[in-house]
PDB file of N, CA and C in Angstrom:
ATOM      1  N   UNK A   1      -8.261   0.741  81.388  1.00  0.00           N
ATOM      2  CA  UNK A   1      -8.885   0.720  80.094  1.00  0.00           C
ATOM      3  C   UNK A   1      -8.593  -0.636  79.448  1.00  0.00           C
ATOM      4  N   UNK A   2      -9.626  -1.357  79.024  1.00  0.00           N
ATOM      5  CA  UNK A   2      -9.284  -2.683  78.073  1.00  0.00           C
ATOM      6  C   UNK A   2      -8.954  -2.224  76.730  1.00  0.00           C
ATOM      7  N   UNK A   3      -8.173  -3.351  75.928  1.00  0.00           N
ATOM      8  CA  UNK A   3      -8.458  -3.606  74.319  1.00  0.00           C
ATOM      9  C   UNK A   3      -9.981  -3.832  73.923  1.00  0.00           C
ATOM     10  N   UNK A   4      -9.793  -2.483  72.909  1.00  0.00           N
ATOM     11  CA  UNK A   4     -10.441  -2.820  71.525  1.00  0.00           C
ATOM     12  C   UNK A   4     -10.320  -2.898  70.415  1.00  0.00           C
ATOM     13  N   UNK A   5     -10.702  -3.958  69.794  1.00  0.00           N
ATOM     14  CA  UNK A   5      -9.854  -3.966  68.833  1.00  0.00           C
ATOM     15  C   UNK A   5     -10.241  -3.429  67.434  1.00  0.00           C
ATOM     16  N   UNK A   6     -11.948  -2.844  67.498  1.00  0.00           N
ATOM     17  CA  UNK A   6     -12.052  -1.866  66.410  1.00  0.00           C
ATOM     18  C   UNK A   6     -11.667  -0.655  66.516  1.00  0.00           C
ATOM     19  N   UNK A   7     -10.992   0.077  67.151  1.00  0.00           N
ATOM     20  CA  UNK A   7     -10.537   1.879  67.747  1.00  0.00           C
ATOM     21  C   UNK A   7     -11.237   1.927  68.618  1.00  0.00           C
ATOM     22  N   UNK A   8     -11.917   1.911  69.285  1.00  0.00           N
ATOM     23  CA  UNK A   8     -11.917   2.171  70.202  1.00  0.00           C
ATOM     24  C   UNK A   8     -12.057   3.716  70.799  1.00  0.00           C
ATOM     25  N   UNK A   9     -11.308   4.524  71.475  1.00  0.00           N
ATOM     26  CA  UNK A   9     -11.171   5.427  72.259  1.00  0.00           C
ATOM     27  C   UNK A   9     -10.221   6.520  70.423  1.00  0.00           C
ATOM     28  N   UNK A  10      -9.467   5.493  70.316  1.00  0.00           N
ATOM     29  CA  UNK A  10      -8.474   5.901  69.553  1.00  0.00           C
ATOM     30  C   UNK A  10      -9.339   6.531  68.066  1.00  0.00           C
ATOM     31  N   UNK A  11     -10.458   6.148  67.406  1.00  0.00           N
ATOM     32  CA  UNK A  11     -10.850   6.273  66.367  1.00  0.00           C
ATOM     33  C   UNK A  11     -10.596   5.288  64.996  1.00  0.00           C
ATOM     34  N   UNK A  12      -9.638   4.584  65.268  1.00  0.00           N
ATOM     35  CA  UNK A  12      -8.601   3.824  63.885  1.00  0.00           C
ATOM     36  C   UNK A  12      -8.596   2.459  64.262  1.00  0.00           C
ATOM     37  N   UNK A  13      -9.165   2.167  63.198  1.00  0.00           N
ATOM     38  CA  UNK A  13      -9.888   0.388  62.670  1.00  0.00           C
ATOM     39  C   UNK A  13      -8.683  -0.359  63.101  1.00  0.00           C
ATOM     40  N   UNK A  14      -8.534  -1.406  63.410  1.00  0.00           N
ATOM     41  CA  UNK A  14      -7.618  -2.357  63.309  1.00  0.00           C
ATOM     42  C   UNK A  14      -7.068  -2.611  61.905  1.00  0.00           C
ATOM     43  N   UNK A  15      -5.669  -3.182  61.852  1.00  0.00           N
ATOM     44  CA  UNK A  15      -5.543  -3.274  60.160  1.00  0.00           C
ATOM     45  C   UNK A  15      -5.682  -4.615  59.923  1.00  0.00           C
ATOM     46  N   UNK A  16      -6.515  -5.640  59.050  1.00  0.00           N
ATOM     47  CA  UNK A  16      -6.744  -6.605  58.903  1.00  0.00           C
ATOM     48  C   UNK A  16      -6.193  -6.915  58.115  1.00  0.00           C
ATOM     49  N   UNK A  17      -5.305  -6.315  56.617  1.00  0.00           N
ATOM     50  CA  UNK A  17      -4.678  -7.219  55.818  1.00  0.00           C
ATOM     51  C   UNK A  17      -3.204  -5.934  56.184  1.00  0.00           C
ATOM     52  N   UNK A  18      -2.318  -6.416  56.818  1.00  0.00           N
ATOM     53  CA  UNK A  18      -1.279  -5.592  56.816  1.00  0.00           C
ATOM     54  C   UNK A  18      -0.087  -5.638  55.513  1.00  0.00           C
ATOM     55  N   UNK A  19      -0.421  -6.461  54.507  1.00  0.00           N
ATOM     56  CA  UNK A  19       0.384  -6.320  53.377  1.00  0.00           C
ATOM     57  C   UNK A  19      -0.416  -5.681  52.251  1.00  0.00           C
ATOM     58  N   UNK A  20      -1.593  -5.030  52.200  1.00  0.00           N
ATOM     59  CA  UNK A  20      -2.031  -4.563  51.393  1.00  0.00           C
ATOM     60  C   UNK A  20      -2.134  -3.055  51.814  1.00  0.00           C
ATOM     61  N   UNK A  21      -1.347  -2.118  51.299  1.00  0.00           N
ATOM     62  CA  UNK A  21      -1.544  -0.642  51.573  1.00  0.00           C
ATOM     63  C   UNK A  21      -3.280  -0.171  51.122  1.00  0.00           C
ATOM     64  N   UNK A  22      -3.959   1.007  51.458  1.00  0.00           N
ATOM     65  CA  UNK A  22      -4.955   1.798  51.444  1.00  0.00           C
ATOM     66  C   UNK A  22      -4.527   2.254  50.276  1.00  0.00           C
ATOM     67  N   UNK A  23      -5.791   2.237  49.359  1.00  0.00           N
ATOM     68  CA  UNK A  23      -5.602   3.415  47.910  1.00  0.00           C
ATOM     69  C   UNK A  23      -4.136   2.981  46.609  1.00  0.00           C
ATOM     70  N   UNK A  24      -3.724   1.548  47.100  1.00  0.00           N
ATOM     71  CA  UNK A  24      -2.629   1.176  46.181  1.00  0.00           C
ATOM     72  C   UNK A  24      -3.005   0.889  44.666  1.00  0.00           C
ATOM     73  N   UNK A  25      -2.225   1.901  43.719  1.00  0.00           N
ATOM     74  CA  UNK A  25      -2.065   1.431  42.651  1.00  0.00           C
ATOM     75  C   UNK A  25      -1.420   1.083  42.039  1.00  0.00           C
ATOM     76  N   UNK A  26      -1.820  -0.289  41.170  1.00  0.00           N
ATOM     77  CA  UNK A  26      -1.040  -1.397  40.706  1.00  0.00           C
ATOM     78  C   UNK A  26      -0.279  -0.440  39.205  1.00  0.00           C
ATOM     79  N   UNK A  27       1.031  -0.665  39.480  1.00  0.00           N
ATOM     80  CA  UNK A  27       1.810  -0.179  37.685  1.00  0.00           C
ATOM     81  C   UNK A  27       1.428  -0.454  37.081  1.00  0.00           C
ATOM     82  N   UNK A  28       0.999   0.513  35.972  1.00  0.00           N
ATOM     83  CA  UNK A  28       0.603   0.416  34.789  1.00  0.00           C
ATOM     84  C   UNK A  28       1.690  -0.387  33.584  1.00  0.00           C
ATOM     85  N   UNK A  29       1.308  -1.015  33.166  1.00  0.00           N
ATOM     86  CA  UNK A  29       2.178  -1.677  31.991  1.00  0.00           C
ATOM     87  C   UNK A  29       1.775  -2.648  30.805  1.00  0.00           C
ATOM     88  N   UNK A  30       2.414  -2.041  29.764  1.00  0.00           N
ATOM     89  CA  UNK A  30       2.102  -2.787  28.575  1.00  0.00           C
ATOM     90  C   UNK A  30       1.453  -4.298  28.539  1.00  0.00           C
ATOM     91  N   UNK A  31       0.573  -5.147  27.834  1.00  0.00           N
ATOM     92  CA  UNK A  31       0.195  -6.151  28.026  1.00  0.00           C
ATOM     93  C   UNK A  31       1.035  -7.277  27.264  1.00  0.00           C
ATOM     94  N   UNK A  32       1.559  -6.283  26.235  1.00  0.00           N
ATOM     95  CA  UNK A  32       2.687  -7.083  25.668  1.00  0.00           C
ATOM     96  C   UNK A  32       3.953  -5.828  25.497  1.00  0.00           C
ATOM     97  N   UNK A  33       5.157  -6.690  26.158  1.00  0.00           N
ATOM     98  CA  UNK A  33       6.245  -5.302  26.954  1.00  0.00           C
ATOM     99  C   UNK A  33       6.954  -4.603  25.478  1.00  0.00           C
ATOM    100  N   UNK A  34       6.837  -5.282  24.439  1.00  0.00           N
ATOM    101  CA  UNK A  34       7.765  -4.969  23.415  1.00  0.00           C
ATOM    102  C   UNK A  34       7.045  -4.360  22.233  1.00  0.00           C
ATOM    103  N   UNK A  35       5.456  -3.943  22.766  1.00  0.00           N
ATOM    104  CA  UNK A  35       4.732  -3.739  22.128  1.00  0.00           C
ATOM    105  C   UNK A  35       4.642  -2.497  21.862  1.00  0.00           C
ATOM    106  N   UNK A  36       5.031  -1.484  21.077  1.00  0.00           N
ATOM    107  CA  UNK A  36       5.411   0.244  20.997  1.00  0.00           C
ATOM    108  C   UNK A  36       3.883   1.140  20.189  1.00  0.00           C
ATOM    109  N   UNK A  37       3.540   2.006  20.139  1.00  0.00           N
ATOM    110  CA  UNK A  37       2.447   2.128  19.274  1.00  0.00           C
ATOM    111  C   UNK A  37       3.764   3.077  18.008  1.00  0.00           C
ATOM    112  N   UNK A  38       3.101   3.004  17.149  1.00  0.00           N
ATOM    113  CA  UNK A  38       3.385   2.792  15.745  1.00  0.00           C
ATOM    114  C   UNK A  38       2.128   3.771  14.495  1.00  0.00           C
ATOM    115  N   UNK A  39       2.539   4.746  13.540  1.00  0.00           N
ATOM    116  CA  UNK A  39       1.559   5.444  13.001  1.00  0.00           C
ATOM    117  C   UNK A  39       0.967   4.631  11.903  1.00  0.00           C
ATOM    118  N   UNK A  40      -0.176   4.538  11.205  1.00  0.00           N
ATOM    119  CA  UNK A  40      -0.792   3.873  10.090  1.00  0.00           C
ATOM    120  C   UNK A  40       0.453   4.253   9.688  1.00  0.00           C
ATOM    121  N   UNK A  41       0.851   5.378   8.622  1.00  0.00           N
ATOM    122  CA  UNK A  41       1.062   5.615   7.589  1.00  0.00           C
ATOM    123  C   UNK A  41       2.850   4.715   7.274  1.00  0.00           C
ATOM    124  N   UNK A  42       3.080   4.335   8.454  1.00  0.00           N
ATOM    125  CA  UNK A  42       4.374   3.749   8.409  1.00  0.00           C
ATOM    126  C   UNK A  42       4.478   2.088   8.170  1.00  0.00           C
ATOM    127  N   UNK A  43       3.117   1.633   9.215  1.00  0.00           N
ATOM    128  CA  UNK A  43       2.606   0.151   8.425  1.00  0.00           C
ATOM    129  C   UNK A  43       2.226   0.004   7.252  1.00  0.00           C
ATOM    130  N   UNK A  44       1.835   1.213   6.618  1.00  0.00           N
ATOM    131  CA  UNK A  44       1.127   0.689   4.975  1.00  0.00           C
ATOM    132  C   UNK A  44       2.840   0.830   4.256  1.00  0.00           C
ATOM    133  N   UNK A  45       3.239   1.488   4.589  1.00  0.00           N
ATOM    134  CA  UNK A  45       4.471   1.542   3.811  1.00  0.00           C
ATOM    135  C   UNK A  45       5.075   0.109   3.892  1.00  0.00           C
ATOM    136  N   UNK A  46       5.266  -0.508   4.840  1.00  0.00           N
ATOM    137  CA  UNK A  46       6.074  -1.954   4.775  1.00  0.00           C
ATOM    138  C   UNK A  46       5.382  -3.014   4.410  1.00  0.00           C
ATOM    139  N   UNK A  47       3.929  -2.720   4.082  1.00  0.00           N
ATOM    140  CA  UNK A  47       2.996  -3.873   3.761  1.00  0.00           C
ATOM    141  C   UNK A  47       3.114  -3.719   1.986  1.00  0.00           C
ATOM    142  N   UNK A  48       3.065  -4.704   1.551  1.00  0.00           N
ATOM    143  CA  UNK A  48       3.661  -5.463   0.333  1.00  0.00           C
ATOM    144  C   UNK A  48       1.844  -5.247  -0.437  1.00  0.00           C
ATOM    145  N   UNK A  49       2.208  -5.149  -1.931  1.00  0.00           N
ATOM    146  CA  UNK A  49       0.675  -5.463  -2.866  1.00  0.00           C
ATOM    147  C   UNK A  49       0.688  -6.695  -3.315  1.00  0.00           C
ATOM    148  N   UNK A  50      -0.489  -7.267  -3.367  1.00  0.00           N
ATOM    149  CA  UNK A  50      -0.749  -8.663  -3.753  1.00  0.00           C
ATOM    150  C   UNK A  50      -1.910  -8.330  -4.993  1.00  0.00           C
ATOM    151  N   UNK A  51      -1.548  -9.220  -5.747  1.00  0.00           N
ATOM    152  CA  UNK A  51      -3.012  -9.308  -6.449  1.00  0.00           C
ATOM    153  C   UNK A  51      -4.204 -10.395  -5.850  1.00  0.00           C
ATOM    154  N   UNK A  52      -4.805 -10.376  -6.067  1.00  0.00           N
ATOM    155  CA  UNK A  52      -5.866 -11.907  -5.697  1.00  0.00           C
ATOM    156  C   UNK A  52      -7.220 -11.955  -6.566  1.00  0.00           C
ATOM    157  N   UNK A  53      -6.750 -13.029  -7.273  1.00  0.00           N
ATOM    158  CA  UNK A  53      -8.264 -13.534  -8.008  1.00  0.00           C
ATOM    159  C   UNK A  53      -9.199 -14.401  -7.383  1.00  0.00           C
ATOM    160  N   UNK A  54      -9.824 -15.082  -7.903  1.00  0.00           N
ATOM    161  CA  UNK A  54     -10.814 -16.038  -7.330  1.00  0.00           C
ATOM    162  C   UNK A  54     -12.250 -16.790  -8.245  1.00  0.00           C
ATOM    163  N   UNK A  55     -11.860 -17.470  -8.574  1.00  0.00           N
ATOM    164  CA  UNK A  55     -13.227 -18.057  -9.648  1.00  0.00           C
ATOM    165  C   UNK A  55     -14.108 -18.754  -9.416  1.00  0.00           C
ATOM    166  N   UNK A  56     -15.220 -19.089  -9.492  1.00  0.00           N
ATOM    167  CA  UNK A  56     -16.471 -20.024  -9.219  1.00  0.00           C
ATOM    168  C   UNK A  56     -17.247 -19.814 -10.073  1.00  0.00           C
ATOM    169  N   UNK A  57     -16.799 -21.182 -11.097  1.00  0.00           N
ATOM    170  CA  UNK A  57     -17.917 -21.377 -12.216  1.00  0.00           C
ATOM    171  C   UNK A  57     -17.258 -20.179 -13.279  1.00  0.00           C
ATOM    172  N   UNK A  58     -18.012 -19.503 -14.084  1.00  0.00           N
ATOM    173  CA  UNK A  58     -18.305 -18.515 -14.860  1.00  0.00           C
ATOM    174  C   UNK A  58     -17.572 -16.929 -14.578  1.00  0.00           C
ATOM    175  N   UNK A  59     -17.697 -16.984 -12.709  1.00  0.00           N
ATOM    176  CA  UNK A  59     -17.757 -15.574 -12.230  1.00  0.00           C
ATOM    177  C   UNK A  59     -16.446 -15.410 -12.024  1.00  0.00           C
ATOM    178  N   UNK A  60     -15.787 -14.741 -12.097  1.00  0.00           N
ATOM    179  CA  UNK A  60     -14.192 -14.746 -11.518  1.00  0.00           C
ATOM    180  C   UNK A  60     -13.868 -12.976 -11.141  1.00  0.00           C
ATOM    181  N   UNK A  61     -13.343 -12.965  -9.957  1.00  0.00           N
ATOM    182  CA  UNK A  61     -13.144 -11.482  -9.359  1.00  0.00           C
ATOM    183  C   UNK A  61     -11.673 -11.200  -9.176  1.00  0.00           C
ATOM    184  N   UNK A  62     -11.432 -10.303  -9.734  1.00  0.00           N
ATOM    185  CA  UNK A  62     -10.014  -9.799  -9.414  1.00  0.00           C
ATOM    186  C   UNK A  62     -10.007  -8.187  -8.600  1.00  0.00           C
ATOM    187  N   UNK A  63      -8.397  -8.109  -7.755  1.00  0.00           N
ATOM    188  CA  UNK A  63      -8.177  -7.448  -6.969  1.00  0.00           C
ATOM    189  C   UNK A  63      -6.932  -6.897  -6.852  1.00  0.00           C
ATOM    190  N   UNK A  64      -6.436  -5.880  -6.065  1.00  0.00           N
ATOM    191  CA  UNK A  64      -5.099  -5.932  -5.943  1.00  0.00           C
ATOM    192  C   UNK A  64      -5.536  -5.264  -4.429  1.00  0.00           C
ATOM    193  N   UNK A  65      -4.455  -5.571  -3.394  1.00  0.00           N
ATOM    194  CA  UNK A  65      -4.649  -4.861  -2.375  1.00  0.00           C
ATOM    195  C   UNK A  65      -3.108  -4.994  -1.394  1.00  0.00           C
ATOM    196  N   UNK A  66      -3.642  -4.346  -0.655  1.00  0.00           N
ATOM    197  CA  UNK A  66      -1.751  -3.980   0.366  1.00  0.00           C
ATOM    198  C   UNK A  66      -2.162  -4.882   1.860  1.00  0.00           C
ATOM    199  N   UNK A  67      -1.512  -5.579   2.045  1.00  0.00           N
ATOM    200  CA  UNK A  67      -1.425  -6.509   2.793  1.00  0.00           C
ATOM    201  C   UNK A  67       0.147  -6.828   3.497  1.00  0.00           C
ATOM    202  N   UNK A  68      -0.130  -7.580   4.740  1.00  0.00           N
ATOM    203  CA  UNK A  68       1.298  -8.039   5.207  1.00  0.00           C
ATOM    204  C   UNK A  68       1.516  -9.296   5.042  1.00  0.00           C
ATOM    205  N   UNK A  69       2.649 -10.065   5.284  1.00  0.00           N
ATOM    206  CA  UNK A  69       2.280 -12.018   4.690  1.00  0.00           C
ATOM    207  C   UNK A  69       1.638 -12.455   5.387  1.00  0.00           C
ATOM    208  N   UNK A  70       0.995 -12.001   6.421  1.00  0.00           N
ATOM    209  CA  UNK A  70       0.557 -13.356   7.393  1.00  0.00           C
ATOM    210  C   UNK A  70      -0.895 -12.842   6.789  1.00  0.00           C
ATOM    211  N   UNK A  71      -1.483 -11.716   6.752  1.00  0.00           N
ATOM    212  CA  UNK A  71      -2.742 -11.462   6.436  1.00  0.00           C
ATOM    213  C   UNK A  71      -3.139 -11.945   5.032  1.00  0.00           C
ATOM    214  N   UNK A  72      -1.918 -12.096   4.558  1.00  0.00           N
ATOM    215  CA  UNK A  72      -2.258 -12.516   3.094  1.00  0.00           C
ATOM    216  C   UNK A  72      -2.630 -13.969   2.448  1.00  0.00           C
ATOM    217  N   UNK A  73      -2.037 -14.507   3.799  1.00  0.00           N
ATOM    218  CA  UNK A  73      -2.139 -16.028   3.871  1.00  0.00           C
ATOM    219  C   UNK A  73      -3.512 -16.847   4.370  1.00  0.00           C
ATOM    220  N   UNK A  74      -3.572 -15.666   5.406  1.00  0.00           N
ATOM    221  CA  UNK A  74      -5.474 -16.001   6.201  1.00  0.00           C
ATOM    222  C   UNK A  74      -6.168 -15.562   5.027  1.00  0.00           C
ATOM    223  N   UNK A  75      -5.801 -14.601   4.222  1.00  0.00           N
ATOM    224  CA  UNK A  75      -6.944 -14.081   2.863  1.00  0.00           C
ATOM    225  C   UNK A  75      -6.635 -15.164   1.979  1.00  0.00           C
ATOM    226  N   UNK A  76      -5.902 -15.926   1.424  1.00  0.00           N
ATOM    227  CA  UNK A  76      -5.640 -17.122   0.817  1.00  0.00           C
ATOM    228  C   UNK A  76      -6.046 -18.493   1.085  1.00  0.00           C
ATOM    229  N   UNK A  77      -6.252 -18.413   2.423  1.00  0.00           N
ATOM    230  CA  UNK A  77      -6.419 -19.875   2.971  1.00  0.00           C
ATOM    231  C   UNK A  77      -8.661 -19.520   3.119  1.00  0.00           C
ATOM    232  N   UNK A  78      -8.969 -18.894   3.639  1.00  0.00           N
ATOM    233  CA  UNK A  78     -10.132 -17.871   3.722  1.00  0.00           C
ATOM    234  C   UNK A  78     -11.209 -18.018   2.415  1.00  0.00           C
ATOM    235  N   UNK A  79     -10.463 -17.487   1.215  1.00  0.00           N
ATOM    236  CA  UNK A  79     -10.996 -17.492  -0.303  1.00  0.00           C
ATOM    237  C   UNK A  79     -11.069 -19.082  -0.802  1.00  0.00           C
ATOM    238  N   UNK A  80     -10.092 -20.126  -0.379  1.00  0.00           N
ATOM    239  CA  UNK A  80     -10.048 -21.645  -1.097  1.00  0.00           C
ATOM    240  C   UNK A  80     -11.147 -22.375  -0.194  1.00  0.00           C
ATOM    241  N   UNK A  81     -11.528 -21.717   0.778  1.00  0.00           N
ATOM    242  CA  UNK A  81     -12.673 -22.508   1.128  1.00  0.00           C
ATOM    243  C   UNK A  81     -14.172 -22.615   0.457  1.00  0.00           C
ATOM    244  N   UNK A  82     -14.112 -21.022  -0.326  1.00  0.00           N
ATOM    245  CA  UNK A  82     -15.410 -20.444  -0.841  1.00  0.00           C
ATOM    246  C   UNK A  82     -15.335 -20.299  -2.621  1.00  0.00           C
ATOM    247  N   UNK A  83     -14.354 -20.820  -2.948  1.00  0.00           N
ATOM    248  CA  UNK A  83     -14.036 -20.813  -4.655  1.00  0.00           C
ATOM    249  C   UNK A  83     -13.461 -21.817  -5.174  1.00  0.00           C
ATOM    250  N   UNK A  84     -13.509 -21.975  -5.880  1.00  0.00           N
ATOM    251  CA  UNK A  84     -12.918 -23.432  -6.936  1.00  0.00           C
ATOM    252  C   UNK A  84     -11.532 -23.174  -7.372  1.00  0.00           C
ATOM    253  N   UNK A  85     -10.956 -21.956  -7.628  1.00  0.00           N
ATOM    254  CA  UNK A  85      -9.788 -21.606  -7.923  1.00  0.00           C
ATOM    255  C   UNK A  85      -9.149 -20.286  -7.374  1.00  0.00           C
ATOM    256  N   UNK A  86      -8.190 -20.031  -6.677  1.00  0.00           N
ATOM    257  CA  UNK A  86      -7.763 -18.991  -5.852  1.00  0.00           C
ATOM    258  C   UNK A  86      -6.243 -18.690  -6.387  1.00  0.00           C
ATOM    259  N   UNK A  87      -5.868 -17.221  -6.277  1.00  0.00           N
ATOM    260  CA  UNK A  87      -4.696 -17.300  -6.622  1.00  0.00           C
ATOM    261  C   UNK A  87      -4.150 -15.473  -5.666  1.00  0.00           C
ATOM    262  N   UNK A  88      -3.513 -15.570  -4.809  1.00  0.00           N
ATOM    263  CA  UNK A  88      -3.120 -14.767  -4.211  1.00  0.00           C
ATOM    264  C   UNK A  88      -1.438 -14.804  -4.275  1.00  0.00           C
ATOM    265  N   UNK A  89      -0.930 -13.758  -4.933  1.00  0.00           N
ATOM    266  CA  UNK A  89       0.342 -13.785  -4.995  1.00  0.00           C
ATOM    267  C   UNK A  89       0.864 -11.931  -5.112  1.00  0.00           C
ATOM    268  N   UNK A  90       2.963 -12.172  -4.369  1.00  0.00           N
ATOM    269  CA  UNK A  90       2.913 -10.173  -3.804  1.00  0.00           C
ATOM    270  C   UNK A  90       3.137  -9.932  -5.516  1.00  0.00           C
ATOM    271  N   UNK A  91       3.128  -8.527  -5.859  1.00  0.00           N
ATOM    272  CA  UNK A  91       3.682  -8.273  -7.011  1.00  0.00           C
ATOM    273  C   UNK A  91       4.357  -6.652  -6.613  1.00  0.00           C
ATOM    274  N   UNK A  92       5.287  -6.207  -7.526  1.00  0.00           N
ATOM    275  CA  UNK A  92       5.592  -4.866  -6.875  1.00  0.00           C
ATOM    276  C   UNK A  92       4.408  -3.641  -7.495  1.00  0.00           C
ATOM    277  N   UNK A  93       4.514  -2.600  -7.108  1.00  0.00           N
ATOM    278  CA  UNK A  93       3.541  -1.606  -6.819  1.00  0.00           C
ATOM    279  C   UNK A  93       3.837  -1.038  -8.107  1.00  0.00           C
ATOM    280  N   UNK A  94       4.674  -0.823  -9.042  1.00  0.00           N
ATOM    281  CA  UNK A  94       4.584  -0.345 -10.125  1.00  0.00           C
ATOM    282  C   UNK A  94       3.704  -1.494 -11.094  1.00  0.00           C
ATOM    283  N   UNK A  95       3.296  -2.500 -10.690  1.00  0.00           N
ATOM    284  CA  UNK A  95       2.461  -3.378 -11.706  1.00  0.00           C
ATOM    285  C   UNK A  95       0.860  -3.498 -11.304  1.00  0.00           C
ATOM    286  N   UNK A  96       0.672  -2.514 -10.037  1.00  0.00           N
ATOM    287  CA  UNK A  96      -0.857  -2.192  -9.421  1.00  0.00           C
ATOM    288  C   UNK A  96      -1.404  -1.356 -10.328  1.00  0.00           C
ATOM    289  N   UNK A  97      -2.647  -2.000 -10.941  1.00  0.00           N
ATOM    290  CA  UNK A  97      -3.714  -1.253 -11.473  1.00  0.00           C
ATOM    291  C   UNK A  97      -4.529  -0.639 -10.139  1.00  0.00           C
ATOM    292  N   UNK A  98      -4.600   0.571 -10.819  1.00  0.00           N
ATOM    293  CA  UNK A  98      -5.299   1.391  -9.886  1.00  0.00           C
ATOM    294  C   UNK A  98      -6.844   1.350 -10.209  1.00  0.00           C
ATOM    295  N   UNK A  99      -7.345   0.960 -11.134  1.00  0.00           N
ATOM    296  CA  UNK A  99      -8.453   0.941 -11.049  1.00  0.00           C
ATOM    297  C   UNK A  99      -9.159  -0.645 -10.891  1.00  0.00           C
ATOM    298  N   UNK A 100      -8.544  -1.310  -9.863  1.00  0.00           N
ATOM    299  CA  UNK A 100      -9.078  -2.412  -8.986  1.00  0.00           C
ATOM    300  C   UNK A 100      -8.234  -2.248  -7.751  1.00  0.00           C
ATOM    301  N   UNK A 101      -7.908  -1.350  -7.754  1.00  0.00           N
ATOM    302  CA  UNK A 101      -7.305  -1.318  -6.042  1.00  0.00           C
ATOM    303  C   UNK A 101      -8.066  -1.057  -4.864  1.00  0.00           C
ATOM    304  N   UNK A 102      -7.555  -1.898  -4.387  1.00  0.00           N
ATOM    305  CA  UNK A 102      -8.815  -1.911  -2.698  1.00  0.00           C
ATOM    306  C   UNK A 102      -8.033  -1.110  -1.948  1.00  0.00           C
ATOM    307  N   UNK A 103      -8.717   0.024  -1.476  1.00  0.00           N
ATOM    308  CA  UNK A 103      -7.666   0.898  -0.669  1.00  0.00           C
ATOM    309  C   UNK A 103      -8.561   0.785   1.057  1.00  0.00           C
TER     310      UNK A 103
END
């Protein structure tokens, strides 16, 4: 009987990549390792209130809203491109008017 080297007699392929197993699955894992999931209601709690105005010309809009610093800073830097006068600063939550609150 000669070699064959697709099976042959035997039925079973030759193995062409012998470091790659049949049906292998790769571990699953975080894309960032330190990255945990976390509930809303526990991020709004550590996120700080800001007020933020904004004027152009005549019109001027005020706000208060719950934010973290870095978001507050892209909303600050964001608004001085599109207004003449900007003012985003934290204040504590007992000085939030509720009837301009952005929820």
């Amino acid at each position: 009987m000669h070699y064959k080297p697709y099976g042959g007699k035997t039925g079973r392929a030759m193995i062409k990549y012998p470091h790659i197993q049949k049906n292998a699955q790769r571990k699953n894992t975080l894309v960032y390792p330190g990255l945990t999931t976390v509930s809303l209601d526990r991020i709004i709690t550590y996120m700080k209130y800001y007020y933020v105005m904004c004027q152009k010309g005549a019109s001027i809009h005020r706000a208060y809203v719950q934010l973290d610093p870095g978001s507050a800073d892209v909303l600050h830097d964001s608004l001085e491109q599109r207004y003449d006068l900007v003012q985003v600063c934290a204040v504590k939550p007992e000085e939030v008017d509720p009837d301009i609150l952005i929820k």
